[in-house]
PDB file of N, CA and C in Angstrom:
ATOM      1  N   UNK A   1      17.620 126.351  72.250  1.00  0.00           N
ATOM      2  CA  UNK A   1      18.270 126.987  73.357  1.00  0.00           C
ATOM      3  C   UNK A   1      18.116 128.497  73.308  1.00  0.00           C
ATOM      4  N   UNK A   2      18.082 129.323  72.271  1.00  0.00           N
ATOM      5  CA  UNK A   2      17.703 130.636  72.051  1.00  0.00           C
ATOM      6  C   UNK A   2      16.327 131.002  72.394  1.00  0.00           C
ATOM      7  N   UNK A   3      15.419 130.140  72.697  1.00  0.00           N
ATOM      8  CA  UNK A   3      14.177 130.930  73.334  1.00  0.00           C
ATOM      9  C   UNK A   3      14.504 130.589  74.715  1.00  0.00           C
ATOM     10  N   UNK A   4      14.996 129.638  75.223  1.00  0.00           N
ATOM     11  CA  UNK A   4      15.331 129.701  76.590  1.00  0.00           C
ATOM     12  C   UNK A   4      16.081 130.503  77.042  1.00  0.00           C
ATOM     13  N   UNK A   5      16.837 130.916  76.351  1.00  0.00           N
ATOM     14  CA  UNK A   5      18.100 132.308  76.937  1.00  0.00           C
ATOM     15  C   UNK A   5      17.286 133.492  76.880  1.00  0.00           C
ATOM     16  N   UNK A   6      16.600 133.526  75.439  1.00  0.00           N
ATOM     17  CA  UNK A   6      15.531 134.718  75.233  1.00  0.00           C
ATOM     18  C   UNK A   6      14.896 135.317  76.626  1.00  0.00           C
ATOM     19  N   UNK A   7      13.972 134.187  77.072  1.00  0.00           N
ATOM     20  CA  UNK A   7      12.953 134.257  77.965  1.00  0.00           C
ATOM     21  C   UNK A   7      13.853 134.280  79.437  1.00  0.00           C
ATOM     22  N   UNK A   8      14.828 133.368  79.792  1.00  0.00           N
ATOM     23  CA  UNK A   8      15.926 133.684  81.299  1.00  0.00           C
ATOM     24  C   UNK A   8      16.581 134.777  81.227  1.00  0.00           C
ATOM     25  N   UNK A   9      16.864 135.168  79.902  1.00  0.00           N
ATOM     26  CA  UNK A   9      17.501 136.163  79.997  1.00  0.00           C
ATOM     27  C   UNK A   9      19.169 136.547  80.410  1.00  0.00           C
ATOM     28  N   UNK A  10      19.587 134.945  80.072  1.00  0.00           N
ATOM     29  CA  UNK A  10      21.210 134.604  80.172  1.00  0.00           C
ATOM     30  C   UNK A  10      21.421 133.845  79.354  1.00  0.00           C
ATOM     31  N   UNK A  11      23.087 134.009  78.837  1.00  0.00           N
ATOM     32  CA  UNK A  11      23.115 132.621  77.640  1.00  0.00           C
ATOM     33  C   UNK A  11      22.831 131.358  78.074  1.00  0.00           C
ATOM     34  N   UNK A  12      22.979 130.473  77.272  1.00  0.00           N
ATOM     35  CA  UNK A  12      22.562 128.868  78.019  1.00  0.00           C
ATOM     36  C   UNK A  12      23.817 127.872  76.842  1.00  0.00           C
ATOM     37  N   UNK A  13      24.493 127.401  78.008  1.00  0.00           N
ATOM     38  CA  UNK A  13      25.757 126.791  77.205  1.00  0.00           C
ATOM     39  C   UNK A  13      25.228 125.123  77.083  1.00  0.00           C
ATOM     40  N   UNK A  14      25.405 124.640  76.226  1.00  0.00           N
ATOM     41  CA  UNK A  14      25.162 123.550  75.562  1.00  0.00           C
ATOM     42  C   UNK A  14      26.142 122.319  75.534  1.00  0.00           C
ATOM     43  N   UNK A  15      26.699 121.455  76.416  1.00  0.00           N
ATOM     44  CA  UNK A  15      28.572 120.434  75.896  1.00  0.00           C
ATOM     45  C   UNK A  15      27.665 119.709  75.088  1.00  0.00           C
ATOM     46  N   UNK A  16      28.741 119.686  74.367  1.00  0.00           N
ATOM     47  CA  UNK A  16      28.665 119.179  73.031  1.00  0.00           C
ATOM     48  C   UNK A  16      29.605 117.612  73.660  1.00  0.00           C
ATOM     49  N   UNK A  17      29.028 116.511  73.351  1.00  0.00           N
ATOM     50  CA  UNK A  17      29.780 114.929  73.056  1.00  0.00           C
ATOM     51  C   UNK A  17      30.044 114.529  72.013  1.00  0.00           C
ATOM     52  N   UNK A  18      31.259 114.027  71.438  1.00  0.00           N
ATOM     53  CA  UNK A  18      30.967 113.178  70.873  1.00  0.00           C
ATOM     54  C   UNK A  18      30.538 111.554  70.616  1.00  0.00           C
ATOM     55  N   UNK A  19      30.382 111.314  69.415  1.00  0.00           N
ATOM     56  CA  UNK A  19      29.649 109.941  69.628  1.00  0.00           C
ATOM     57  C   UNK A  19      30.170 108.937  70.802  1.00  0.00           C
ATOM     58  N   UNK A  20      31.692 109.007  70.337  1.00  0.00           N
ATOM     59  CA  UNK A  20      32.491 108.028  71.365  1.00  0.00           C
ATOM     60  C   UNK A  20      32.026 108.455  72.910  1.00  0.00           C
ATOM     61  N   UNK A  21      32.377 109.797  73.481  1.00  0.00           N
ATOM     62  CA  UNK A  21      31.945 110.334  74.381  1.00  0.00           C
ATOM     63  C   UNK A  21      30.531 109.528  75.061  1.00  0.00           C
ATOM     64  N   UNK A  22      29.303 109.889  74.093  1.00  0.00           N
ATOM     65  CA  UNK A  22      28.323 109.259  74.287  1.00  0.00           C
ATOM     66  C   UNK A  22      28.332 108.110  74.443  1.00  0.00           C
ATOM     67  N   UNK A  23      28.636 107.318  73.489  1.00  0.00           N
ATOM     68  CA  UNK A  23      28.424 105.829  73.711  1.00  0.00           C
ATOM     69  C   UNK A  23      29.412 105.775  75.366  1.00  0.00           C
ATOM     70  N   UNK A  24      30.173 106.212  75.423  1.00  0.00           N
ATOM     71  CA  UNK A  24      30.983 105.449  76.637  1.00  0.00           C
ATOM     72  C   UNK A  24      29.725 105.738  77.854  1.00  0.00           C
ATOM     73  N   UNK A  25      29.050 106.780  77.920  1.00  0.00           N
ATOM     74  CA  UNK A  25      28.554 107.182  78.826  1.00  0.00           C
ATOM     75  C   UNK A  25      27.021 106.178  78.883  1.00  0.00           C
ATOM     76  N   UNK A  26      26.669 106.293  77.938  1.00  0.00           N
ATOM     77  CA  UNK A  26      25.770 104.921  77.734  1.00  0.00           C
ATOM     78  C   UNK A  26      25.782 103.665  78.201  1.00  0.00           C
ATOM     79  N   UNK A  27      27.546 103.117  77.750  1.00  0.00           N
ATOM     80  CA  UNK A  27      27.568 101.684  77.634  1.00  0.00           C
ATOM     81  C   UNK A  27      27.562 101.524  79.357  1.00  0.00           C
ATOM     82  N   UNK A  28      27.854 102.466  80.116  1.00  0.00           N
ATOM     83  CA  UNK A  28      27.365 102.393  81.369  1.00  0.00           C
ATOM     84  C   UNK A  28      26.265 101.769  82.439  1.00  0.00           C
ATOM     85  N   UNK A  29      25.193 101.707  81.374  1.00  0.00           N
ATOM     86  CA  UNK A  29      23.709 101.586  81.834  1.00  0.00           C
ATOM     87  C   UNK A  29      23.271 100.229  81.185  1.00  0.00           C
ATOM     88  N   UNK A  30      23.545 100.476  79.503  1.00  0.00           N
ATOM     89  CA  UNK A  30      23.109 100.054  78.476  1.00  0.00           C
ATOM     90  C   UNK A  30      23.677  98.786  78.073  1.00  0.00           C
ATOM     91  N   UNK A  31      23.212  97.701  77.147  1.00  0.00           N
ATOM     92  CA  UNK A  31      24.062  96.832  76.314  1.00  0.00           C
ATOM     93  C   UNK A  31      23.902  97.422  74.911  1.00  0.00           C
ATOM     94  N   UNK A  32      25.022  96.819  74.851  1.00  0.00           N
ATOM     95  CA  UNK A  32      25.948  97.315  73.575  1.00  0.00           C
ATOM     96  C   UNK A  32      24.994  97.824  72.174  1.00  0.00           C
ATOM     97  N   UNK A  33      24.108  96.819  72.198  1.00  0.00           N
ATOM     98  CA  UNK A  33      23.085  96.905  71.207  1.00  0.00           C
ATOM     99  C   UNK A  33      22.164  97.484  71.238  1.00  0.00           C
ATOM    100  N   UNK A  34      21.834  98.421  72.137  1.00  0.00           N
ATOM    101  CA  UNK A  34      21.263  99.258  72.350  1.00  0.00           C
ATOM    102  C   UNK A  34      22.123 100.957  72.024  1.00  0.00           C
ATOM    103  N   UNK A  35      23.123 100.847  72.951  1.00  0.00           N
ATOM    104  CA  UNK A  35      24.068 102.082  72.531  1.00  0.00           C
ATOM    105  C   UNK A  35      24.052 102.351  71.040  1.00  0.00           C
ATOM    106  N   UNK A  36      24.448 100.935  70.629  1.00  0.00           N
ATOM    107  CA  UNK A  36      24.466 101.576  69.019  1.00  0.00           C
ATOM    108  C   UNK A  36      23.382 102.083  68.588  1.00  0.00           C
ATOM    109  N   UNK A  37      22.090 101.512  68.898  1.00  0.00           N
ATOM    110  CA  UNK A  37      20.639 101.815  68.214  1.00  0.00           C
ATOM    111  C   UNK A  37      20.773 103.343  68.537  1.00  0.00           C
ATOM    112  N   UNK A  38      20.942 103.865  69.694  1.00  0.00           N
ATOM    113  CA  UNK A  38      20.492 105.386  70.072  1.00  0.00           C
ATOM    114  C   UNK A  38      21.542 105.906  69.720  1.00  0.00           C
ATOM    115  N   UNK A  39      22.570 105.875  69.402  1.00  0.00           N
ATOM    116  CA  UNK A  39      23.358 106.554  68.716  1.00  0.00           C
ATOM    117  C   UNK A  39      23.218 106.659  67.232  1.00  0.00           C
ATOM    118  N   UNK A  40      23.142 106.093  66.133  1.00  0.00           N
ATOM    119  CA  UNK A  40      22.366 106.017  65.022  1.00  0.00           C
ATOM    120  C   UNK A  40      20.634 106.616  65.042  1.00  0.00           C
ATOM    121  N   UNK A  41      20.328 106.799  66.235  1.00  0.00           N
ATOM    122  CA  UNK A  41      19.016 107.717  66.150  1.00  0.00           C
ATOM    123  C   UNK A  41      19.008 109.154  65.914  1.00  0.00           C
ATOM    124  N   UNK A  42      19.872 109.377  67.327  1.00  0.00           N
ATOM    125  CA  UNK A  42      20.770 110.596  67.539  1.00  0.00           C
ATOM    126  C   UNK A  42      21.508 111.266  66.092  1.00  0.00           C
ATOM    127  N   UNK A  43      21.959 110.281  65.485  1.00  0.00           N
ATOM    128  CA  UNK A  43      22.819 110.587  63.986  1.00  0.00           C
ATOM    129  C   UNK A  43      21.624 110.680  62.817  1.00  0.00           C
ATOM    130  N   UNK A  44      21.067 110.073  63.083  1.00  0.00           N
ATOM    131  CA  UNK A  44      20.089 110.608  61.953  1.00  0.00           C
ATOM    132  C   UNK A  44      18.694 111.874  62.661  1.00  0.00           C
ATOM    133  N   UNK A  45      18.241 112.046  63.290  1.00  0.00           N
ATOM    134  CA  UNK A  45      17.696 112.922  63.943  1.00  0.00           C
ATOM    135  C   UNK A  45      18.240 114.273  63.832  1.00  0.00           C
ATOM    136  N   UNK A  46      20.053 114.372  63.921  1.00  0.00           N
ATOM    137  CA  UNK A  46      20.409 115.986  63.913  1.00  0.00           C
ATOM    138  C   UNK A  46      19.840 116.493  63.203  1.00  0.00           C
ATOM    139  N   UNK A  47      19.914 117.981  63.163  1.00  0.00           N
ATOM    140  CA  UNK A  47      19.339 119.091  62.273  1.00  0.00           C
ATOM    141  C   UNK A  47      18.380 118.451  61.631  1.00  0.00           C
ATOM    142  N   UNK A  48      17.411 117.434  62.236  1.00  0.00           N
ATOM    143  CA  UNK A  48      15.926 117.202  60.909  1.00  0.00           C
ATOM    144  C   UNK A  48      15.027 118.177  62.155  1.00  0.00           C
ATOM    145  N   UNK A  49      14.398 118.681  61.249  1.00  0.00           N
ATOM    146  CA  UNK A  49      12.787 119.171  62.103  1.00  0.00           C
ATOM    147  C   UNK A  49      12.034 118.294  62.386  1.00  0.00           C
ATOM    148  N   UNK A  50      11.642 118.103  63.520  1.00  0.00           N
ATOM    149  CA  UNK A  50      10.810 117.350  64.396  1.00  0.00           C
ATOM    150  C   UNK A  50       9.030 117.776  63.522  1.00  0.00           C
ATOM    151  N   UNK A  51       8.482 116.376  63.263  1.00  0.00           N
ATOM    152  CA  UNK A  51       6.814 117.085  63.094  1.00  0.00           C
ATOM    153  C   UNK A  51       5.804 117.388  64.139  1.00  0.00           C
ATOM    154  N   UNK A  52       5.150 118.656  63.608  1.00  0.00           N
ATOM    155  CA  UNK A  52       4.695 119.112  64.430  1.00  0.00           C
ATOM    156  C   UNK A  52       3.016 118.255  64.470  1.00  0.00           C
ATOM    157  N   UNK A  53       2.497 117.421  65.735  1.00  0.00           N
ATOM    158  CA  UNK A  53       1.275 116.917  65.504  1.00  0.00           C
ATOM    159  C   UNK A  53       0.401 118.284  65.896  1.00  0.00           C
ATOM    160  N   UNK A  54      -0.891 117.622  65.328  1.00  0.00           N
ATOM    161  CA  UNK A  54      -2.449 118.533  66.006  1.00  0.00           C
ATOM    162  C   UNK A  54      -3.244 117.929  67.187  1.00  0.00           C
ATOM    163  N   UNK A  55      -2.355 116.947  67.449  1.00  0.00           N
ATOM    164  CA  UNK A  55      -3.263 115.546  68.758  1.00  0.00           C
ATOM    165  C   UNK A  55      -3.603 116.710  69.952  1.00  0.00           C
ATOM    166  N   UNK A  56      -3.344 117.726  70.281  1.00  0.00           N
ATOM    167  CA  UNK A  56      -3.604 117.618  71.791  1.00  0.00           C
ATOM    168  C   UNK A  56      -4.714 118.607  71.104  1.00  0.00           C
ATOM    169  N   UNK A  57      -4.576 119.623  70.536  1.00  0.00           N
ATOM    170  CA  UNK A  57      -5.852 120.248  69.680  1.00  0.00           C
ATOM    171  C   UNK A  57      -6.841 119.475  68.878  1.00  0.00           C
ATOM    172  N   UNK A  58      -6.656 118.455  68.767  1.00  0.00           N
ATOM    173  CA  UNK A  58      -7.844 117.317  68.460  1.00  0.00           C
ATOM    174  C   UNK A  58      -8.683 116.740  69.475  1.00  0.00           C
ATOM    175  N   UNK A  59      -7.759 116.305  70.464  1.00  0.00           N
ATOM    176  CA  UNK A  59      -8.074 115.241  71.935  1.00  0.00           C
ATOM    177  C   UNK A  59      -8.372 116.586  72.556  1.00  0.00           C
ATOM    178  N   UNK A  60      -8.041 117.933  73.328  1.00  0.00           N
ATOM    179  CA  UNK A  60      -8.872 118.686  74.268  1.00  0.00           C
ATOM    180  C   UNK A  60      -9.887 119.909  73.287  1.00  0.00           C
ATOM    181  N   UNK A  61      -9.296 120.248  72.184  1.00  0.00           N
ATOM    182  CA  UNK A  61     -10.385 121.077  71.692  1.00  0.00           C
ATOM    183  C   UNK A  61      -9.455 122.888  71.505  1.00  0.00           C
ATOM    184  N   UNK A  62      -8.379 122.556  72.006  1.00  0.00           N
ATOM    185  CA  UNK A  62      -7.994 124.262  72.780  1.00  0.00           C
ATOM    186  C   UNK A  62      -6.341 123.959  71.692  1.00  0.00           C
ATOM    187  N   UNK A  63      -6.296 125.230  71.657  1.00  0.00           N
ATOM    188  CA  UNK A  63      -4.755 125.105  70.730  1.00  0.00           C
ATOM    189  C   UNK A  63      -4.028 124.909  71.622  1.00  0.00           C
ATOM    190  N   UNK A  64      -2.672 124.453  71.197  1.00  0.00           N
ATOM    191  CA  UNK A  64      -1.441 124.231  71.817  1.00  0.00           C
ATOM    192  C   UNK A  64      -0.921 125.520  72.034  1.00  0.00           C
ATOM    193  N   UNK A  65      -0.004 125.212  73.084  1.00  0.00           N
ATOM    194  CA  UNK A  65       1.574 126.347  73.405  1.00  0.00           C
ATOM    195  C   UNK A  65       2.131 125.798  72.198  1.00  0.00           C
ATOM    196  N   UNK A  66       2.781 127.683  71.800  1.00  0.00           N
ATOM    197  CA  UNK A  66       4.142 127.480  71.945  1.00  0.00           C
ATOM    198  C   UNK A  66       5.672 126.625  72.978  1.00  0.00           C
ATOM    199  N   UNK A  67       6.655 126.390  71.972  1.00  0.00           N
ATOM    200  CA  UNK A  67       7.116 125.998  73.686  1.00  0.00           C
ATOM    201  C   UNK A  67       7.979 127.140  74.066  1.00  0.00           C
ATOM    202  N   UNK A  68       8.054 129.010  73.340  1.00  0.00           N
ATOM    203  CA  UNK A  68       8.050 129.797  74.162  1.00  0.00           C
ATOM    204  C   UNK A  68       7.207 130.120  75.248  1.00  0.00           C
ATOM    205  N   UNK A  69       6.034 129.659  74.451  1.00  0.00           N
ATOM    206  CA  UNK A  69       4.905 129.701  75.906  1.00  0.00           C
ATOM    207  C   UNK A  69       5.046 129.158  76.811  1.00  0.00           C
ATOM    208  N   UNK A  70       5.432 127.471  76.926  1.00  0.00           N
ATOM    209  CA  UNK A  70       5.988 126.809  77.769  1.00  0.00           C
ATOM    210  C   UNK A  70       6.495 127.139  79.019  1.00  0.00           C
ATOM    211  N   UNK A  71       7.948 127.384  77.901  1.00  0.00           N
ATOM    212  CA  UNK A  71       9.105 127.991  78.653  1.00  0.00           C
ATOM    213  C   UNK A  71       9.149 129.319  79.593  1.00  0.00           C
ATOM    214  N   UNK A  72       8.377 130.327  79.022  1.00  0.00           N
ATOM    215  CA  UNK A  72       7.341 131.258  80.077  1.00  0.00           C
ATOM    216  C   UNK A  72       6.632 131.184  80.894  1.00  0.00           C
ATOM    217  N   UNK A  73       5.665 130.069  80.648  1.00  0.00           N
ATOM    218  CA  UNK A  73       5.007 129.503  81.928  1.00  0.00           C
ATOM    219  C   UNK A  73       5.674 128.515  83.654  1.00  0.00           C
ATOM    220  N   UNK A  74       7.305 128.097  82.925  1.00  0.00           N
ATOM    221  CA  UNK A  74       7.999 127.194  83.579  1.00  0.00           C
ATOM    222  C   UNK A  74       9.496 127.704  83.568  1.00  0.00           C
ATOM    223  N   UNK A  75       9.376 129.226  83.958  1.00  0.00           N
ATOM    224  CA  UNK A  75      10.490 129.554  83.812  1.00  0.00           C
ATOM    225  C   UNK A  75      11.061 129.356  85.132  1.00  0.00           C
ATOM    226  N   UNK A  76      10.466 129.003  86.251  1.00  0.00           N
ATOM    227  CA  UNK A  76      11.154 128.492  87.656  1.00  0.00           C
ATOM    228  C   UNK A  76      12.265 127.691  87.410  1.00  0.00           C
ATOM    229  N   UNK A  77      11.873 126.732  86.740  1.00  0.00           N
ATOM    230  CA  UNK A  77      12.663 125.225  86.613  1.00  0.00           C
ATOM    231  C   UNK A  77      14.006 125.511  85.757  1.00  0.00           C
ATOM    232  N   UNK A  78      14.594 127.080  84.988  1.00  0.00           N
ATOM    233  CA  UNK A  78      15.312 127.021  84.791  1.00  0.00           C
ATOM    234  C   UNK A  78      16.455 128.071  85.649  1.00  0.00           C
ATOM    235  N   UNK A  79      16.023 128.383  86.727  1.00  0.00           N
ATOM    236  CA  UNK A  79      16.461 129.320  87.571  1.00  0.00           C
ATOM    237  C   UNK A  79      17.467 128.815  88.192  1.00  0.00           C
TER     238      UNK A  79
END
């Protein structure tokens, strides 16, 4: 969220759910056994770093963005 505020140039507020929160909002759509699965994803996923692949610099040849770059290039969509 800090390169997006960076680059808009306003803070960017974040609600926070909790699990219960979530799941209720889920069990909406979802069966039950599913809610739980993505919630236990969600719980193990926090604070891990995501890996970074080389696929699209393999498959076209050209380096990747940043996703400040991204977010610079698509700064409409947060206007």
């Amino acid at each position: 969220m800090d390169i997006i505020a960076d680059v808009v140039g306003t803070p960017v507020a974040v609600p926070v759910q909790t699990e219960h929160e979530s799941a209720a909002m889920l069990s909406r759509h979802l069966p039950d056994v599913w809610v739980r699965q993505i919630i236990a994803d969600w719980r193990h996923a926090d604070g891990a770093a995501p890996a970074i692949s080389d696929e699209y610099t393999r498959i076209t040849g050209k380096p990747s963005r940043t996703f400040r770059q991204w977010v610079e290039d698509h700064v409409d969509l947060f206007a």
